[in-house]
N, C-alpha and C. Protein backbone atom coordinates (compact mmCIF):
# COMPACT_ATOMS: atom_id res chain seq x y z
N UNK A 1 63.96 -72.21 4.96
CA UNK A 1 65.15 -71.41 4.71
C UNK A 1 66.40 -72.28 4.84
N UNK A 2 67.18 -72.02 4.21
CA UNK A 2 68.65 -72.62 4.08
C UNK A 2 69.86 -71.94 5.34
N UNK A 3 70.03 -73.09 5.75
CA UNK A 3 70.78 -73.05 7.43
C UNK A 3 72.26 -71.87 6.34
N UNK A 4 72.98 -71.18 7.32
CA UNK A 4 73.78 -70.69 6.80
C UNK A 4 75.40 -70.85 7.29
N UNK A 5 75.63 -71.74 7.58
CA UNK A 5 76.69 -72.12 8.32
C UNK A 5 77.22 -73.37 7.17
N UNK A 6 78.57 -73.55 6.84
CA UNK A 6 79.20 -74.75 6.46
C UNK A 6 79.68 -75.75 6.75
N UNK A 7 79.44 -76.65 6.54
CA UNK A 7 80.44 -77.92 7.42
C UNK A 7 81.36 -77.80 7.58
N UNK A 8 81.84 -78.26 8.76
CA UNK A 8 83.72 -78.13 8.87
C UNK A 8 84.17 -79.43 9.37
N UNK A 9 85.50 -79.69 9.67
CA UNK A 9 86.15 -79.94 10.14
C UNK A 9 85.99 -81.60 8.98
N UNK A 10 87.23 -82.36 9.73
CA UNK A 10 87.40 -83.75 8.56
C UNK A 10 86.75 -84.74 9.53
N UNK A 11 85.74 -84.89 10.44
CA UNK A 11 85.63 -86.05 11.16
C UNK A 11 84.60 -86.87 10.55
N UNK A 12 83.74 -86.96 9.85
CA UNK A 12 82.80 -87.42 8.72
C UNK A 12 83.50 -87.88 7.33
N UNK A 13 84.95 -87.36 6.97
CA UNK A 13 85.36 -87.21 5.92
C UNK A 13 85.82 -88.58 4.97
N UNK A 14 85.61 -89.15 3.96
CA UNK A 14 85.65 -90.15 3.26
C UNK A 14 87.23 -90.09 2.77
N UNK A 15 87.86 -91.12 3.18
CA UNK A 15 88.92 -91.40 2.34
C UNK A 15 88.75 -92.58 1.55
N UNK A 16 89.72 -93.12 0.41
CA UNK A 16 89.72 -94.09 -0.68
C UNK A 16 90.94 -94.79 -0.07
N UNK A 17 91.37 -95.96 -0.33
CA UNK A 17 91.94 -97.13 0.07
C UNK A 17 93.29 -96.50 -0.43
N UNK A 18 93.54 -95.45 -1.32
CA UNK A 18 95.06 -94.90 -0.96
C UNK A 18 95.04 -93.86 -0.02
N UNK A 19 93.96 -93.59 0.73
CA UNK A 19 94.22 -92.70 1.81
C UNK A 19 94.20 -91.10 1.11
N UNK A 20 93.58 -91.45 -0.54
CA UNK A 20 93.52 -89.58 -0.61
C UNK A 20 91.82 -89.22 0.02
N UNK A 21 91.77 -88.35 0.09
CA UNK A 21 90.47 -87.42 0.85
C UNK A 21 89.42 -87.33 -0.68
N UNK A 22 88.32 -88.02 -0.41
CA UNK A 22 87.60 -87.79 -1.43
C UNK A 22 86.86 -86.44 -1.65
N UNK A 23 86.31 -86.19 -2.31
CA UNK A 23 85.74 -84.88 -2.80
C UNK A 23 84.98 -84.79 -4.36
N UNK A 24 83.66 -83.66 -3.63
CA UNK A 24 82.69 -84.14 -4.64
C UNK A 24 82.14 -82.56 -5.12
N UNK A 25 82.16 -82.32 -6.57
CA UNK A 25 81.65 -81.34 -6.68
C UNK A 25 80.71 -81.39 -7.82
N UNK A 26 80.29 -79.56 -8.22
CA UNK A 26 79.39 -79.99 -9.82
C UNK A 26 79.96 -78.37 -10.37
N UNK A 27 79.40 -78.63 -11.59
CA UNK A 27 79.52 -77.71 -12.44
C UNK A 27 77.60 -76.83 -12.87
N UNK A 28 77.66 -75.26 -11.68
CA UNK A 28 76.14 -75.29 -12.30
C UNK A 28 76.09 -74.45 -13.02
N UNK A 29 75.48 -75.01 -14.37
CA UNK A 29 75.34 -74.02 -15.52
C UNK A 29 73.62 -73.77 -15.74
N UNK A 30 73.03 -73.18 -16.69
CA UNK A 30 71.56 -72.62 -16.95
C UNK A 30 71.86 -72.21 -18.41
N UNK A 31 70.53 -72.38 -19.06
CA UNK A 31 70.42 -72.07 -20.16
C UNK A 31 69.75 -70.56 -20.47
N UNK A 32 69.86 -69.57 -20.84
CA UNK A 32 69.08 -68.30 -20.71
C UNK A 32 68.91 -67.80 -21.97
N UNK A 33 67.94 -67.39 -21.70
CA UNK A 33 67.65 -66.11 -23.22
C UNK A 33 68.14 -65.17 -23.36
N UNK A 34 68.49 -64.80 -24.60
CA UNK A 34 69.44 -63.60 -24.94
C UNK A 34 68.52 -62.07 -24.59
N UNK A 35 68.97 -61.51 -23.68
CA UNK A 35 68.11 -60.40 -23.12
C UNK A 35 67.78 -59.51 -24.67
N UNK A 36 66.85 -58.85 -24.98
CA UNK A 36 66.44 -57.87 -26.24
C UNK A 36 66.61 -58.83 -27.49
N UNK A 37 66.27 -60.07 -27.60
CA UNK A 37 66.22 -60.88 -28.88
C UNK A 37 65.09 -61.25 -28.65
N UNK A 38 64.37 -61.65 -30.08
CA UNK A 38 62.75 -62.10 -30.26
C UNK A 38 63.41 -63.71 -30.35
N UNK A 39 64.34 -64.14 -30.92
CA UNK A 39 64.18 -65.13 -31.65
C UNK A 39 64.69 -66.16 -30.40
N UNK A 40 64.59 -67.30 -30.54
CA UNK A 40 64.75 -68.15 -29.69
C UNK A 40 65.63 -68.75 -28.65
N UNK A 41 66.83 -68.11 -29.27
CA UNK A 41 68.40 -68.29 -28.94
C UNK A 41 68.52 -68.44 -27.60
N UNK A 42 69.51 -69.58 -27.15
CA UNK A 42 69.97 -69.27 -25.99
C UNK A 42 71.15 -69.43 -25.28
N UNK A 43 71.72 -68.69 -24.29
CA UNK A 43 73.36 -69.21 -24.26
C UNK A 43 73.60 -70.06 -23.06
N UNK A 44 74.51 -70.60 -23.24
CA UNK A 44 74.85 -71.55 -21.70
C UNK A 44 75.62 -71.07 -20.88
N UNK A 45 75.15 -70.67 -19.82
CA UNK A 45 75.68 -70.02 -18.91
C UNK A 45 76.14 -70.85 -17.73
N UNK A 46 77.35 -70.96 -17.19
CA UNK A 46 78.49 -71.56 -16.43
C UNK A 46 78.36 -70.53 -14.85
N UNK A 47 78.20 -71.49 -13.89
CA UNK A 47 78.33 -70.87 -12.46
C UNK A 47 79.82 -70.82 -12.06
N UNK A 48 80.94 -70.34 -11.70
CA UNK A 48 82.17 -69.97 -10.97
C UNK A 48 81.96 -69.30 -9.74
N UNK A 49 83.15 -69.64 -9.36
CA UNK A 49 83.11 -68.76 -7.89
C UNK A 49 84.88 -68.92 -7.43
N UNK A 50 85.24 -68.17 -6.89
CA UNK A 50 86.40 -67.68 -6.20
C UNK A 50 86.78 -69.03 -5.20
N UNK A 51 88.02 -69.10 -5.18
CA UNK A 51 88.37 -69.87 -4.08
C UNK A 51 88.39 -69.05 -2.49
N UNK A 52 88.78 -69.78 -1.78
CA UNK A 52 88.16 -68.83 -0.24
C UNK A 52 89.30 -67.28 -0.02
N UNK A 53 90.25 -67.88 -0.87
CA UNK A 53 91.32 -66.60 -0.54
C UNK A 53 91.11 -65.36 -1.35
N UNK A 54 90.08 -65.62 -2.13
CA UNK A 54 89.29 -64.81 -3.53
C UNK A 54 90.14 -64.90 -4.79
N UNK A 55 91.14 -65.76 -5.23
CA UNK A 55 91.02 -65.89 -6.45
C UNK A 55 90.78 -67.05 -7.10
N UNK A 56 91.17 -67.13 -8.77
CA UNK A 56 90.72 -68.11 -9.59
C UNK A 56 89.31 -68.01 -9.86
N UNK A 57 89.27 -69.04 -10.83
CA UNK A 57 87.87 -69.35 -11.26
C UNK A 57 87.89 -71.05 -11.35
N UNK A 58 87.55 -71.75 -10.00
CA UNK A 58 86.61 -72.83 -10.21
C UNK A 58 85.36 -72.98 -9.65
N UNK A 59 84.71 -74.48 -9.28
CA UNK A 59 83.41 -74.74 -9.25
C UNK A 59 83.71 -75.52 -8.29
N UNK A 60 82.21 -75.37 -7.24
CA UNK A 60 81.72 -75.88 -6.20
C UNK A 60 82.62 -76.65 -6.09
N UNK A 61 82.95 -77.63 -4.79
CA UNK A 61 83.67 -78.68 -4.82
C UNK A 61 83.99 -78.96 -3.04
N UNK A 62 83.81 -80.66 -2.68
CA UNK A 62 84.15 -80.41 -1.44
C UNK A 62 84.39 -81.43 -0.98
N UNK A 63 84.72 -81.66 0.46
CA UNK A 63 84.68 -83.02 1.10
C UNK A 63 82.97 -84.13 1.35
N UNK A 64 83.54 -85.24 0.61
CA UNK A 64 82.36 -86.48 0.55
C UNK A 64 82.07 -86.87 1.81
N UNK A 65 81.07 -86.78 3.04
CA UNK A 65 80.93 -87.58 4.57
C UNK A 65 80.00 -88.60 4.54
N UNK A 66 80.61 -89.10 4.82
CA UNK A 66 80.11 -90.30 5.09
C UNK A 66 78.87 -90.70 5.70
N UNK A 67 77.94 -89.57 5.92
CA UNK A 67 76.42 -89.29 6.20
C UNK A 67 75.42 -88.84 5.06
N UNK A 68 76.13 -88.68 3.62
CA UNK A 68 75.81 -88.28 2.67
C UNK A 68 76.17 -89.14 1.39
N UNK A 69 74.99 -89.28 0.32
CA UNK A 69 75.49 -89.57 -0.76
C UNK A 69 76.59 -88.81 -1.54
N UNK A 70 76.76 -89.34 -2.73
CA UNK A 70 77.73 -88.68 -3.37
C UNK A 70 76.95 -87.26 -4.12
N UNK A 71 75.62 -87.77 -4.52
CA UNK A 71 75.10 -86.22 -4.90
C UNK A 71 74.25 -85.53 -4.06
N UNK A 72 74.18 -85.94 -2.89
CA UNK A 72 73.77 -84.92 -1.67
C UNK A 72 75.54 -83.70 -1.37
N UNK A 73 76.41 -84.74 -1.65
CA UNK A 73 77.35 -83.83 -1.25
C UNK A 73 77.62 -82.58 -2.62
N UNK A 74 77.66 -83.01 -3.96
CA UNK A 74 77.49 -81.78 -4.68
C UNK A 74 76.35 -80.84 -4.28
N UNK A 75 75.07 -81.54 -3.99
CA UNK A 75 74.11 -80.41 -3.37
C UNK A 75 74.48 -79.57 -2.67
N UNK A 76 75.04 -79.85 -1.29
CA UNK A 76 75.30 -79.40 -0.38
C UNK A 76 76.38 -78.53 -0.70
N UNK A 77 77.91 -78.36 -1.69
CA UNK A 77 78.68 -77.71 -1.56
C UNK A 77 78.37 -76.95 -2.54
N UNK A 78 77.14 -77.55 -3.81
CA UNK A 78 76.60 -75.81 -4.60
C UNK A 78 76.13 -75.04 -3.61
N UNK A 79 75.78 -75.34 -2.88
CA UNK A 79 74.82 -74.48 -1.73
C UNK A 79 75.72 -73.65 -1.05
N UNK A 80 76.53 -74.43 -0.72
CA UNK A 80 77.23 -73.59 0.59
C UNK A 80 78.22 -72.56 -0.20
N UNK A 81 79.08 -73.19 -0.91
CA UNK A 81 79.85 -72.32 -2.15
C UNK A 81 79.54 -71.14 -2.71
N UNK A 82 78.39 -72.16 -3.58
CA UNK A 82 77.96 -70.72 -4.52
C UNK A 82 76.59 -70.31 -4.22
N UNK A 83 75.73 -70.58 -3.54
CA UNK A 83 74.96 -70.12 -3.18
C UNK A 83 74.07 -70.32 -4.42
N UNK A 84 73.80 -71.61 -4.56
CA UNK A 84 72.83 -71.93 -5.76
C UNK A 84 72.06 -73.36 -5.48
N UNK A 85 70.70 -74.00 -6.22
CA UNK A 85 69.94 -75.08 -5.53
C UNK A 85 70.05 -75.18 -7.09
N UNK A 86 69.72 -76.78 -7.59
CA UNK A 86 69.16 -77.10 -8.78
C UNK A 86 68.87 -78.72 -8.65
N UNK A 87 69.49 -79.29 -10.09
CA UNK A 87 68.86 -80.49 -10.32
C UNK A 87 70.44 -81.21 -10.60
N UNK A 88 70.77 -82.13 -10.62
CA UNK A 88 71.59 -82.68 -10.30
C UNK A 88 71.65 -84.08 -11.79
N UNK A 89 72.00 -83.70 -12.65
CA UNK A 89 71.62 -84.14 -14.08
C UNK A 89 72.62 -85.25 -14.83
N UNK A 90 73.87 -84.89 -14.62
CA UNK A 90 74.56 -85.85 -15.03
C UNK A 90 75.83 -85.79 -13.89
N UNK A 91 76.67 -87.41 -14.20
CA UNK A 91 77.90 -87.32 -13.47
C UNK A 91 78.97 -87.17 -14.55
N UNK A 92 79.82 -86.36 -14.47
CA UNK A 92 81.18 -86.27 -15.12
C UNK A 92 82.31 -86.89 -15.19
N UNK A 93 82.59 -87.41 -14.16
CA UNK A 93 83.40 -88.65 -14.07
C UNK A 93 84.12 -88.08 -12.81
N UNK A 94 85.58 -88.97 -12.95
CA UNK A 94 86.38 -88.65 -11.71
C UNK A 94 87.92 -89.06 -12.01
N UNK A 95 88.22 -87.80 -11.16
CA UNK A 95 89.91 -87.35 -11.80
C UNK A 95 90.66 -87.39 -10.42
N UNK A 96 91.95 -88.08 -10.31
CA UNK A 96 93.07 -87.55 -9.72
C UNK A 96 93.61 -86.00 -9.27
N UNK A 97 93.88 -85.42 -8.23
CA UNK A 97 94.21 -84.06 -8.55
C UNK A 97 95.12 -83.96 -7.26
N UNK A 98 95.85 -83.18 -7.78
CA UNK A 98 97.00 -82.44 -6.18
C UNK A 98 96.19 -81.15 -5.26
N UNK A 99 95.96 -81.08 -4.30
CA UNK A 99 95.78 -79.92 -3.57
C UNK A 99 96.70 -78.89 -4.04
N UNK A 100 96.49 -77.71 -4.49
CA UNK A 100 97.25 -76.58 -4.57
C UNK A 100 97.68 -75.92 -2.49
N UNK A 101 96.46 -76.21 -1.75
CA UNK A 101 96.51 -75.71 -0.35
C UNK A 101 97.88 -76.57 -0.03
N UNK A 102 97.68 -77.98 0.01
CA UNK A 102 98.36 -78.69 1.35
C UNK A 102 99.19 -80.03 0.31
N UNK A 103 99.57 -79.56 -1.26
CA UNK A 103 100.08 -80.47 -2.22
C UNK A 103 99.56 -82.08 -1.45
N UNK A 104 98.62 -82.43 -1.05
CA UNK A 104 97.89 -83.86 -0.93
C UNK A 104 97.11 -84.08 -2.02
N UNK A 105 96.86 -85.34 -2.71
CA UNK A 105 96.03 -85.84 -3.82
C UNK A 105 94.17 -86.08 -3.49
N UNK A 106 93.76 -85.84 -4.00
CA UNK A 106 92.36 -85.90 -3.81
C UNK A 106 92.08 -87.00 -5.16
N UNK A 107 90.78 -87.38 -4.83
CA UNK A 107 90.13 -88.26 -5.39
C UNK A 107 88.88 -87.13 -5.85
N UNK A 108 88.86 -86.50 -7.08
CA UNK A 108 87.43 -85.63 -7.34
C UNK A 108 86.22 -86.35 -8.33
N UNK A 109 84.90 -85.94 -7.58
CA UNK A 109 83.99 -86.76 -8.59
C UNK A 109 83.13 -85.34 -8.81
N UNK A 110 82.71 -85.11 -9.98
CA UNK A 110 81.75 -84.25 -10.58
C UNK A 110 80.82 -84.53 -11.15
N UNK A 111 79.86 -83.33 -11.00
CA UNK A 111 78.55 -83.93 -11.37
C UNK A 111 77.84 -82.28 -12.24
N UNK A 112 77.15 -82.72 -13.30
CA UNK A 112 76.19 -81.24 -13.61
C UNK A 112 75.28 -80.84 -12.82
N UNK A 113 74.98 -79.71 -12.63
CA UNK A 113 73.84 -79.29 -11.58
C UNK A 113 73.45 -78.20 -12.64
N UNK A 114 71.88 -78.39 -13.21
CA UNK A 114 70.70 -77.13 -13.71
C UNK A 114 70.29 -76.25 -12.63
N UNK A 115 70.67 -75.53 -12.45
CA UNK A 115 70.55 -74.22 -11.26
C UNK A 115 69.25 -74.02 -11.54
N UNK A 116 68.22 -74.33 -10.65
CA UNK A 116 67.03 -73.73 -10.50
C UNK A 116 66.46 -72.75 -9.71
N UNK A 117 67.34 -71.91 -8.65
CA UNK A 117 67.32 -71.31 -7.34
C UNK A 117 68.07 -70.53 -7.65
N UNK A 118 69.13 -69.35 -7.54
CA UNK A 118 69.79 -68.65 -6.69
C UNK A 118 69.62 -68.04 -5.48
N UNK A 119 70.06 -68.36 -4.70
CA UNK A 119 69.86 -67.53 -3.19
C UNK A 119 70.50 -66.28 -3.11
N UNK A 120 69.94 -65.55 -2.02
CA UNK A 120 70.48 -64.44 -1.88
C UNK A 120 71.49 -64.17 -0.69
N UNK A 121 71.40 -64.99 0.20
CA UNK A 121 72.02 -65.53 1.13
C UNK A 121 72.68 -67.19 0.93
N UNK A 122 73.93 -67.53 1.13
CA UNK A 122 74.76 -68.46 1.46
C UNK A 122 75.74 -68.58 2.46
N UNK A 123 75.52 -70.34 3.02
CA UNK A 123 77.08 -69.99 3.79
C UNK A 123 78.54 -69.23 3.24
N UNK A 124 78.73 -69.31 2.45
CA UNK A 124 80.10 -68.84 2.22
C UNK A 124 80.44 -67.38 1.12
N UNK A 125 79.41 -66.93 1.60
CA UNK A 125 78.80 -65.43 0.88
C UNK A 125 79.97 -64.32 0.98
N UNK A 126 80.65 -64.66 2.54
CA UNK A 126 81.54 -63.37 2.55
C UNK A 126 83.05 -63.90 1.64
N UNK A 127 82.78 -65.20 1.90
CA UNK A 127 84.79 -65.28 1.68
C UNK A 127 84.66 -65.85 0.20
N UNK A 128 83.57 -66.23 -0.63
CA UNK A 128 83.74 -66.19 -2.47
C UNK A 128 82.68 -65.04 -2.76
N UNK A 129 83.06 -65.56 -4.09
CA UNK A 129 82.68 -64.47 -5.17
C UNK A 129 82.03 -65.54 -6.34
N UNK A 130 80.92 -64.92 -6.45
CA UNK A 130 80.11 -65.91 -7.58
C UNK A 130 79.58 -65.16 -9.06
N UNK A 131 80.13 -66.25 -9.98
CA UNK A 131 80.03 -65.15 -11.44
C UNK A 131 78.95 -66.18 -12.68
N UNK A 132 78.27 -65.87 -13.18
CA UNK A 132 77.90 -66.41 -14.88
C UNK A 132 79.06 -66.10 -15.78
N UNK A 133 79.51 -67.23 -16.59
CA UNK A 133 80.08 -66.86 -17.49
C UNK A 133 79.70 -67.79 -18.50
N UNK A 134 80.09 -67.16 -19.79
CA UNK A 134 80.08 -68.63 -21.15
C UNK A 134 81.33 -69.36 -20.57
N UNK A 135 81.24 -70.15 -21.08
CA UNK A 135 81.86 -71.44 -21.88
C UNK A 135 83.18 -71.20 -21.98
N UNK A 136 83.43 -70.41 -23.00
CA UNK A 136 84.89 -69.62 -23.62
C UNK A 136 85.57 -69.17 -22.60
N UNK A 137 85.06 -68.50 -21.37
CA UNK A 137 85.56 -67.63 -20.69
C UNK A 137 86.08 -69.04 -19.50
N UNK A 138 85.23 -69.68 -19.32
CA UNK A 138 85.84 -70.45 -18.32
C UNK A 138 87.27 -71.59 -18.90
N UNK A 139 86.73 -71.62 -20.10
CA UNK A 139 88.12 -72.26 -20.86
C UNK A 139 89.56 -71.29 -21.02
N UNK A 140 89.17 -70.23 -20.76
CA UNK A 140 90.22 -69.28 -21.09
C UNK A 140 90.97 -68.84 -19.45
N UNK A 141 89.85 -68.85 -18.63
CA UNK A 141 90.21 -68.30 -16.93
C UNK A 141 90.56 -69.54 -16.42
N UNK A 142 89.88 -70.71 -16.08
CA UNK A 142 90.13 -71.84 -15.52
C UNK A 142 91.57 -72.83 -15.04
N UNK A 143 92.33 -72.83 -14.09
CA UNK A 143 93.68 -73.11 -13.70
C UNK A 143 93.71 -74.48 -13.51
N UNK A 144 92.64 -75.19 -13.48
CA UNK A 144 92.53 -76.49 -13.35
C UNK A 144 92.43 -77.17 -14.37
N UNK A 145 93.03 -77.74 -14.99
CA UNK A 145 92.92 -79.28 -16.25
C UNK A 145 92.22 -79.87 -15.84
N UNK A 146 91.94 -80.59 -15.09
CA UNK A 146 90.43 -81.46 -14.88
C UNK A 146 89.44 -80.69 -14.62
N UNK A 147 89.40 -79.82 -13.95
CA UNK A 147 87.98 -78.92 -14.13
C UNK A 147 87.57 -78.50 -15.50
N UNK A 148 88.24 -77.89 -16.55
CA UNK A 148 87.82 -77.85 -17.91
C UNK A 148 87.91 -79.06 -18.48
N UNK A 149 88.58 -80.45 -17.95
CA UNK A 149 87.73 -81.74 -19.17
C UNK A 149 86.43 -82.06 -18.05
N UNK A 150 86.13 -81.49 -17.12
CA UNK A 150 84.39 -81.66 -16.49
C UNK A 150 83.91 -81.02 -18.02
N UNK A 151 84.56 -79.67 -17.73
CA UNK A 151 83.31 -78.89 -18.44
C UNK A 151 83.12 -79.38 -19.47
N UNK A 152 83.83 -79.76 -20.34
CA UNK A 152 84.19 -80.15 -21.73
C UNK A 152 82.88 -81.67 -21.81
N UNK A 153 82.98 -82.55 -20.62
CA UNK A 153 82.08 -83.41 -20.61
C UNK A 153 80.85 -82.79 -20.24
N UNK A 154 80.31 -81.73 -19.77
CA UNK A 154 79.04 -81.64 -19.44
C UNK A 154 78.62 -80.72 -20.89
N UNK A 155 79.79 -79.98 -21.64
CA UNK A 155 79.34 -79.70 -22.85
C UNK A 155 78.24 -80.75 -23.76
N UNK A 156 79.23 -81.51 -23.79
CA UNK A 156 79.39 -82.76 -24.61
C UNK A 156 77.96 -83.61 -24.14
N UNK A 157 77.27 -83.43 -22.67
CA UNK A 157 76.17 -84.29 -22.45
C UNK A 157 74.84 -83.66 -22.41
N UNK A 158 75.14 -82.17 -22.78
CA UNK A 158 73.80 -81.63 -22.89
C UNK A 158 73.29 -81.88 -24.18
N UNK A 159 72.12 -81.98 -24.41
CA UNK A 159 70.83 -82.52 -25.30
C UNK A 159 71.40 -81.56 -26.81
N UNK A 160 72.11 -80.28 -26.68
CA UNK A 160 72.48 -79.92 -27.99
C UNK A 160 73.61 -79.80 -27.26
N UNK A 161 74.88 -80.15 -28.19
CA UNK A 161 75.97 -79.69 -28.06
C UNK A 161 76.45 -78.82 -28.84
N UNK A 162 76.70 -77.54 -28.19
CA UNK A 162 76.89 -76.52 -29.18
C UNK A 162 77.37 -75.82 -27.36
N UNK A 163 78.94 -74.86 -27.64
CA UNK A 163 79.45 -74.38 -26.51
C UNK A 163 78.55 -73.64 -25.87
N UNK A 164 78.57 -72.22 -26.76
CA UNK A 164 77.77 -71.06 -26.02
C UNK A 164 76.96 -70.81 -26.75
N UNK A 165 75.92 -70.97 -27.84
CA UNK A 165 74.63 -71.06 -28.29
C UNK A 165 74.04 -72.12 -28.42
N UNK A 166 72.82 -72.21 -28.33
CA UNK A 166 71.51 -73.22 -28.68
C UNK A 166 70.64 -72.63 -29.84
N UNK A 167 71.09 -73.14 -30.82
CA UNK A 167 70.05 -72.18 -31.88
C UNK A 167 68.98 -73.42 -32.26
N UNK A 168 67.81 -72.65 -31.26
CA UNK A 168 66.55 -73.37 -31.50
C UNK A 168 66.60 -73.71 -33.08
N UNK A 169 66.29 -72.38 -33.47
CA UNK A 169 65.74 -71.96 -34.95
C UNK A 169 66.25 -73.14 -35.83
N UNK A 170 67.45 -72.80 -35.61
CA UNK A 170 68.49 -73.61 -36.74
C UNK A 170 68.15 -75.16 -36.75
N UNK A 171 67.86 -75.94 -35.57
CA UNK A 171 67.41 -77.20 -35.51
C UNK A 171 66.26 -77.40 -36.15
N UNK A 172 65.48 -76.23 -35.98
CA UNK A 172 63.66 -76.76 -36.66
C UNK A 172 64.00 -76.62 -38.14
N UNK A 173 64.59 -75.84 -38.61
CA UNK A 173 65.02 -75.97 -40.24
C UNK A 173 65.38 -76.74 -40.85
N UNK A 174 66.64 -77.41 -39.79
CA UNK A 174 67.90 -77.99 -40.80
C UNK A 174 66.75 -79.93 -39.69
N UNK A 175 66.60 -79.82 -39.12
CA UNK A 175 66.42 -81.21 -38.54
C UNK A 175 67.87 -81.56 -38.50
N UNK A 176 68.99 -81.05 -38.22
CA UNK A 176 70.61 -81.80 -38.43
C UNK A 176 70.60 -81.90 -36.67
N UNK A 177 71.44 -82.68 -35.92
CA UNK A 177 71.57 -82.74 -34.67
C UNK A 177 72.88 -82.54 -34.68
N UNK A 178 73.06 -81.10 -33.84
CA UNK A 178 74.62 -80.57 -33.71
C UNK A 178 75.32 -81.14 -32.58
């Protein structure tokens, strides 16, 4: 079972040689079948979750310690965040960003995570809110500019690129690579 408590406090916490606070998150999306369709289709579905005060829409994200790799720490803050386990598939790169909390600069690195788990229990179950959405919707809700060029790159590195459909079908026909 998955401990239910979150890490706290900054005494483990990684800083970078300008002294911003590093931080490591992912983006977990899943591929699903269109519920009441025969045909093969499938959409890409995007994990969100609430910030702790309950609004917005971003993704997992947290402090890097220095007892942890860099993708143990996305593990660890899909977990605690959103209350999700998967596979840890590609890295997205890494962006500059201001704290909206405490206007300090962070150093963010992202990574894709294939959600293979949802839990039903998480550490941080009472104070977010965790949603599926497409693609569109997170481009349209999303307050962060570097969080949508993540997404935009993990679009871009899945095996079909196509936003919010995968049309099997259409590939076995056409042989074209979208």
């Amino acid at each position: 079972m998955v401990g239910l408590v979150s890490r706290q406090g900054r005494q483990l916490q990684r800083y970078n040689s300008n002294g911003y606070r590093l931080v490591v998150g992912c983006i977990p999306y899943r591929l699903k079948k269109e519920e009441g369709k025969i045909s093969d289709d499938e959409v890409l579905e995007i994990l969100v979750i609430t910030s702790q005060k309950g609004h917005g829409m971003m993704f997992p994200k947290g402090g890097w310690e220095i007892d942890e790799s860099m993708k143990q720490a996305a593990f660890r803050e899909a977990m605690e965040e959103a209350g999700v386990i998967g596979t840890i598939e590609c890295d997205l790169g890494k962006w500059l960003y201001r704290s909206k909390r405490n206007n300090n600069f962070h150093e963010g690195f992202m990574f894709g995570l294939n959600v293979t788990k949802e839990l039903l229990q998480w550490p941080e179950m009472d104070t977010r809110k965790r949603k599926w959405v497409t693609v569109e919707e997170v481009r349209a809700g999303c307050q962060h500019q570097w969080m949508t060029e993540a997404l935009e790159r993990l679009v871009a590195s899945l095996p079909v690129q196509v936003d919010i459909k995968v049309l099997k079908s259409f590939r076995k026909i056409d042989h074209v690579s979208m």
